[in-house]
C-alpha atoms as a PDB file:
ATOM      1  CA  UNK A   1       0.000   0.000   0.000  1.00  0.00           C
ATOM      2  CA  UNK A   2       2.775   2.184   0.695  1.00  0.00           C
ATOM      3  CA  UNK A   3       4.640   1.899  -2.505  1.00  0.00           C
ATOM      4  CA  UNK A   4       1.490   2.258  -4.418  1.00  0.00           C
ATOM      5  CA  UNK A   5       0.840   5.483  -2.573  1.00  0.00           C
ATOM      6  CA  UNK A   6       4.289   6.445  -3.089  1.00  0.00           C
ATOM      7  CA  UNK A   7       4.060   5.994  -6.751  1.00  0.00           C
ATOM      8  CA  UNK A   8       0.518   7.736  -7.103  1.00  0.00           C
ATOM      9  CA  UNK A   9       0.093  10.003  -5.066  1.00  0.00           C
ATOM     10  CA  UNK A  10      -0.578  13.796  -6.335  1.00  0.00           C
ATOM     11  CA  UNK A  11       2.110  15.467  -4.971  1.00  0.00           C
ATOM     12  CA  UNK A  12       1.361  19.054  -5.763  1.00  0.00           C
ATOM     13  CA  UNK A  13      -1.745  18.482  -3.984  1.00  0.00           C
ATOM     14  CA  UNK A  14       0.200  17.692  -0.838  1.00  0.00           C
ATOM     15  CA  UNK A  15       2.247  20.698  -1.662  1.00  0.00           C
ATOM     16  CA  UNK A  16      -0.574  22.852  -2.598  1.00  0.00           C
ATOM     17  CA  UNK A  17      -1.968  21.748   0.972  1.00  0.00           C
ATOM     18  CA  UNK A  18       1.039  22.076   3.433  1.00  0.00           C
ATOM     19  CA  UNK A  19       1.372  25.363   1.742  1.00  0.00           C
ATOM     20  CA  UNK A  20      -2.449  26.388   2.263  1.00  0.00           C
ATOM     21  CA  UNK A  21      -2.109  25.176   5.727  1.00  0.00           C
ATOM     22  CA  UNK A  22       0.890  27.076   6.550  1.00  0.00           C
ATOM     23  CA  UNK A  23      -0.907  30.556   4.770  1.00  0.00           C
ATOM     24  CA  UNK A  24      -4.187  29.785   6.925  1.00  0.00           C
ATOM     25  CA  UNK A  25      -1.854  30.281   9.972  1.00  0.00           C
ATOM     26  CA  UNK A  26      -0.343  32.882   8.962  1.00  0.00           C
ATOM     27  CA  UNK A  27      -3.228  34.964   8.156  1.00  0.00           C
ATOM     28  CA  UNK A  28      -4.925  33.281  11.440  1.00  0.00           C
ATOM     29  CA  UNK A  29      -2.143  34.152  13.990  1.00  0.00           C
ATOM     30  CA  UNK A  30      -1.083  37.684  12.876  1.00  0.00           C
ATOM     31  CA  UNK A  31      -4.223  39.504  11.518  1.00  0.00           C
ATOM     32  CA  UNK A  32      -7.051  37.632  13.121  1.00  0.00           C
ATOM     33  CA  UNK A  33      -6.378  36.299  16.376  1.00  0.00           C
ATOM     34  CA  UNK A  34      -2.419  37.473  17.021  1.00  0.00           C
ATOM     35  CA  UNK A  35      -2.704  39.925  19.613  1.00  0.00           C
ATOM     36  CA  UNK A  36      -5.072  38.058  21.823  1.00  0.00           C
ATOM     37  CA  UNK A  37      -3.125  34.892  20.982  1.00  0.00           C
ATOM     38  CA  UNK A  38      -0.186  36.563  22.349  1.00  0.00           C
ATOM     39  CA  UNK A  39      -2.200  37.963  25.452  1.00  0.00           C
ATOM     40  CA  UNK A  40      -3.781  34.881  26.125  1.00  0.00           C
ATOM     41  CA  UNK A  41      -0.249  33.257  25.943  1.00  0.00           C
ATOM     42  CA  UNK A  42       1.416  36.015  27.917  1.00  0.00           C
ATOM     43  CA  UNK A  43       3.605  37.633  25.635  1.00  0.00           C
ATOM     44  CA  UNK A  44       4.826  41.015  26.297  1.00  0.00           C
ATOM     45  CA  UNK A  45       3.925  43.496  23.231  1.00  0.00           C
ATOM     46  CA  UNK A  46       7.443  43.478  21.415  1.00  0.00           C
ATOM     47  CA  UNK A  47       9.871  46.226  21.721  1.00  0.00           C
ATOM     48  CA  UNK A  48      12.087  47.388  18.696  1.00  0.00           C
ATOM     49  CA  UNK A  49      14.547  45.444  20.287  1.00  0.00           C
ATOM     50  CA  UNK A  50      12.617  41.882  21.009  1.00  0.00           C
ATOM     51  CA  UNK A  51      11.017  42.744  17.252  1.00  0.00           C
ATOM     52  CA  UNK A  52      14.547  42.497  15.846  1.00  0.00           C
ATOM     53  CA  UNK A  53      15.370  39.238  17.299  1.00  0.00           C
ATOM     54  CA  UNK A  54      11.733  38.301  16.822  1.00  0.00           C
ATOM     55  CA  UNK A  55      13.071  38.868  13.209  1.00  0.00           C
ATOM     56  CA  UNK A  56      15.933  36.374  12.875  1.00  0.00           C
ATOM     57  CA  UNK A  57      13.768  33.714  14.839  1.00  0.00           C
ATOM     58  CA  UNK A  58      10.851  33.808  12.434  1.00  0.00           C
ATOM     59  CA  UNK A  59      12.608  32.301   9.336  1.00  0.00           C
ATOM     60  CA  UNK A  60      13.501  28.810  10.941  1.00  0.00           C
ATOM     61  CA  UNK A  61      10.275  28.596  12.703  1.00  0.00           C
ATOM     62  CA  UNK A  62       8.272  29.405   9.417  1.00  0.00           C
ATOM     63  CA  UNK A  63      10.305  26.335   7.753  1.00  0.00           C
ATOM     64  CA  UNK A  64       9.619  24.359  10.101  1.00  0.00           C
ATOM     65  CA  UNK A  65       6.141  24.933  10.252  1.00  0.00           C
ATOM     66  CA  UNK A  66       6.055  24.507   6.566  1.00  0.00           C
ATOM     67  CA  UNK A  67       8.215  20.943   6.643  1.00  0.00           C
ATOM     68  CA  UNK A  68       5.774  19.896   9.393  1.00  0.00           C
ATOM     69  CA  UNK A  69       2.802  21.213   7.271  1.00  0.00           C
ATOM     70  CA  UNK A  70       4.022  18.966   4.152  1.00  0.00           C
ATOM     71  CA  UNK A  71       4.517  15.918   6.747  1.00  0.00           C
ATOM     72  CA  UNK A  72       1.053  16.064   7.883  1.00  0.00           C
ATOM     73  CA  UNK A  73      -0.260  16.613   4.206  1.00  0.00           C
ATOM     74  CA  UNK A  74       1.293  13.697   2.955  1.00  0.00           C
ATOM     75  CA  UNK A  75      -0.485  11.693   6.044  1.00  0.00           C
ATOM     76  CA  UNK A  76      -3.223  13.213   4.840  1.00  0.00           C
ATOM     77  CA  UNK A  77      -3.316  12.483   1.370  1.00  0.00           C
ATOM     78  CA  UNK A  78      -2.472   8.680   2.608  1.00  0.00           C
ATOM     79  CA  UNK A  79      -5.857   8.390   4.401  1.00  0.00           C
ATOM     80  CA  UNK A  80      -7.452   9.594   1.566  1.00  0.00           C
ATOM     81  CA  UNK A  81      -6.059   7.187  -1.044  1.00  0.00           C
ATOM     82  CA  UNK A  82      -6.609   4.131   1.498  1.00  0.00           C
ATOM     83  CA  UNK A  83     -10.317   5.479   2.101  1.00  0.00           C
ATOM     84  CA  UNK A  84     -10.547   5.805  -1.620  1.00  0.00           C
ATOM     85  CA  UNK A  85     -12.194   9.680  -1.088  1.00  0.00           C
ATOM     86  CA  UNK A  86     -13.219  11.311  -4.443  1.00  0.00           C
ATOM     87  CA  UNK A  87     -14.612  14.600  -3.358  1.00  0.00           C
ATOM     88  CA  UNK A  88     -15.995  17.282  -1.399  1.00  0.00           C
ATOM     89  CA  UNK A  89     -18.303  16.075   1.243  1.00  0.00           C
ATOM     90  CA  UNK A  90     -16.151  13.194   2.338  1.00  0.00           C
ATOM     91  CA  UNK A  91     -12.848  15.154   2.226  1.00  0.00           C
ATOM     92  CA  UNK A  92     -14.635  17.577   4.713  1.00  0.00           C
ATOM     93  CA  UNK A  93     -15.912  14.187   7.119  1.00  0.00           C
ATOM     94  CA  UNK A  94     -11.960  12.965   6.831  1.00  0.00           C
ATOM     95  CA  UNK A  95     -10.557  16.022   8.182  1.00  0.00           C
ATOM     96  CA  UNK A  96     -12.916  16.764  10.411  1.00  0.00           C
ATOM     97  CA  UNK A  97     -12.093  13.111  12.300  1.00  0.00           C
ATOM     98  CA  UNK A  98      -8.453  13.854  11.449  1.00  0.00           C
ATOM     99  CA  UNK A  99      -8.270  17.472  13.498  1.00  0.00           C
ATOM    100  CA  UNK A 100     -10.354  15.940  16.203  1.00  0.00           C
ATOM    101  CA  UNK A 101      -7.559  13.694  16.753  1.00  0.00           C
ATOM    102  CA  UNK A 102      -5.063  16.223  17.124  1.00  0.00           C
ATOM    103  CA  UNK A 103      -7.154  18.607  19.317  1.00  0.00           C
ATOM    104  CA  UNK A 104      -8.197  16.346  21.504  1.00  0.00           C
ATOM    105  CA  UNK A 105      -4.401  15.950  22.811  1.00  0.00           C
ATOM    106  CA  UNK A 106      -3.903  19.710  22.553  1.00  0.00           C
ATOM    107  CA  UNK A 107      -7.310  20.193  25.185  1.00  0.00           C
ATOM    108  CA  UNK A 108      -5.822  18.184  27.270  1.00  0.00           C
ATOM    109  CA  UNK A 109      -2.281  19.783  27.344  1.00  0.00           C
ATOM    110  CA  UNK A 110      -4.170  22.345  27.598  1.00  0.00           C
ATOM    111  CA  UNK A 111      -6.150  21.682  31.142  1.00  0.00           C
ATOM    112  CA  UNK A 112      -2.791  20.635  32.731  1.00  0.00           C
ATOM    113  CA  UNK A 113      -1.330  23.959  32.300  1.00  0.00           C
ATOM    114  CA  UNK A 114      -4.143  25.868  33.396  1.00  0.00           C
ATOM    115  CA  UNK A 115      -4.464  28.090  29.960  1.00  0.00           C
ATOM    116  CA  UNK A 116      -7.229  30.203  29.190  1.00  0.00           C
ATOM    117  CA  UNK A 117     -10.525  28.188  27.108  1.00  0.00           C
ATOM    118  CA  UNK A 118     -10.520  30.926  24.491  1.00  0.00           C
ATOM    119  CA  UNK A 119      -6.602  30.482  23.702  1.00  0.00           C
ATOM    120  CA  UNK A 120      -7.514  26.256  22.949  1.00  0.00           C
ATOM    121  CA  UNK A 121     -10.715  27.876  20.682  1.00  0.00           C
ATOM    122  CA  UNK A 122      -8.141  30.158  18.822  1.00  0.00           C
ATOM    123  CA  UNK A 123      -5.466  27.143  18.388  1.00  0.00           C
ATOM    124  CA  UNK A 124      -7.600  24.488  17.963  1.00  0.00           C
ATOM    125  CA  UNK A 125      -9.865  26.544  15.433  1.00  0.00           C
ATOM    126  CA  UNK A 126      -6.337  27.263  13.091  1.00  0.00           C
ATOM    127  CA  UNK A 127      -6.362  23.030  13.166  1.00  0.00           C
ATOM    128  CA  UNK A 128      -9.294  22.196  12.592  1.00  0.00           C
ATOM    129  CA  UNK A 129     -10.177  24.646  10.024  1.00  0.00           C
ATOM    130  CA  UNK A 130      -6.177  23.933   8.565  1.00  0.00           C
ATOM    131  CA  UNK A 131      -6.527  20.105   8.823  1.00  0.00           C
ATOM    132  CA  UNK A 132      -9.765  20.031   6.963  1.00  0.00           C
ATOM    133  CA  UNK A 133      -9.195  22.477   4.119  1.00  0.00           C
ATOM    134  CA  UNK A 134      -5.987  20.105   3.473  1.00  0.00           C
ATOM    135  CA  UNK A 135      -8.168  17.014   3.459  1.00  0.00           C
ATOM    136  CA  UNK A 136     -10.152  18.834   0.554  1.00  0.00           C
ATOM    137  CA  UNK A 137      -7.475  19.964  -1.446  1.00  0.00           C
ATOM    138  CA  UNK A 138      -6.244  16.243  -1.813  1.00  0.00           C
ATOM    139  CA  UNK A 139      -9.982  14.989  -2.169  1.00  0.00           C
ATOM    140  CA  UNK A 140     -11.230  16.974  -4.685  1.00  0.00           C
ATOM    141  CA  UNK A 141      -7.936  17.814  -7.084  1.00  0.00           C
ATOM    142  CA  UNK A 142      -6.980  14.017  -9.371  1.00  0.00           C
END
């Protein structure tokens, strides 16, 4: 099975994905929910200072958000091809199930150190909004 998804897989799919994924966060933790993310994680407001090694930080994280974006894409697009999904409506089911699994851990992380319910609705939303647009993208696109 794993050579035959190897071989067939639609690879700019899982590209197109990862890289949808990673632009969803992007969007999701700077212009819609960055300052109370960073408030609800208690980050100090940067100063010119912080924002210039803020600066050098940011390109290494990004990459690896992107390599880990293109990992879970291609995990993705695996359960897709074994469940044989075609479009749409499925796609949305598959990463609905899929996020849940990953959110589930992150609530309970989450309890344990005591953080705020609206900070797990802001990161959990970026997943499970993320996890399922990636599961269409490699439904719907053959």
């Amino acid at each position: 099975m794993l050579n035959n998804f190897l071989s067939n897989a639609n690879w700019l799919a899982i590209v197109v994905a990862a890289i949808a994924y990673f632009a969803l966060g992007s969007v999701w933790f700077s212009m819609l929910f960055g300052k109370q993310w960073m408030a609800l994680n208690n980050i100090p407001e940067p100063t010119p200072e912080t924002k210039e090694q803020m600066k050098k930080m940011m390109l290494p994280l990004m990459i690896k958000s992107l390599l880990m974006g293109i990992v879970l894409a291609i995990a993705v697009a695996f359960m897709v091809m074994a469940l044989r999904i075609g479009n749409c409506v499925p796609g949305i089911k598959l990463g609905l199930v899929l996020s849940a699994i990953g959110v589930i851990p992150l609530v309970m992380a989450d309890m344990y150190l005591i953080k705020p319910l609206k900070l797990w609705f802001i990161d959990a939303g970026y997943h499970i909004i993320g996890i399922t647009l990636m599961s269409i993208i490699v439904s719907v696109w053959h």
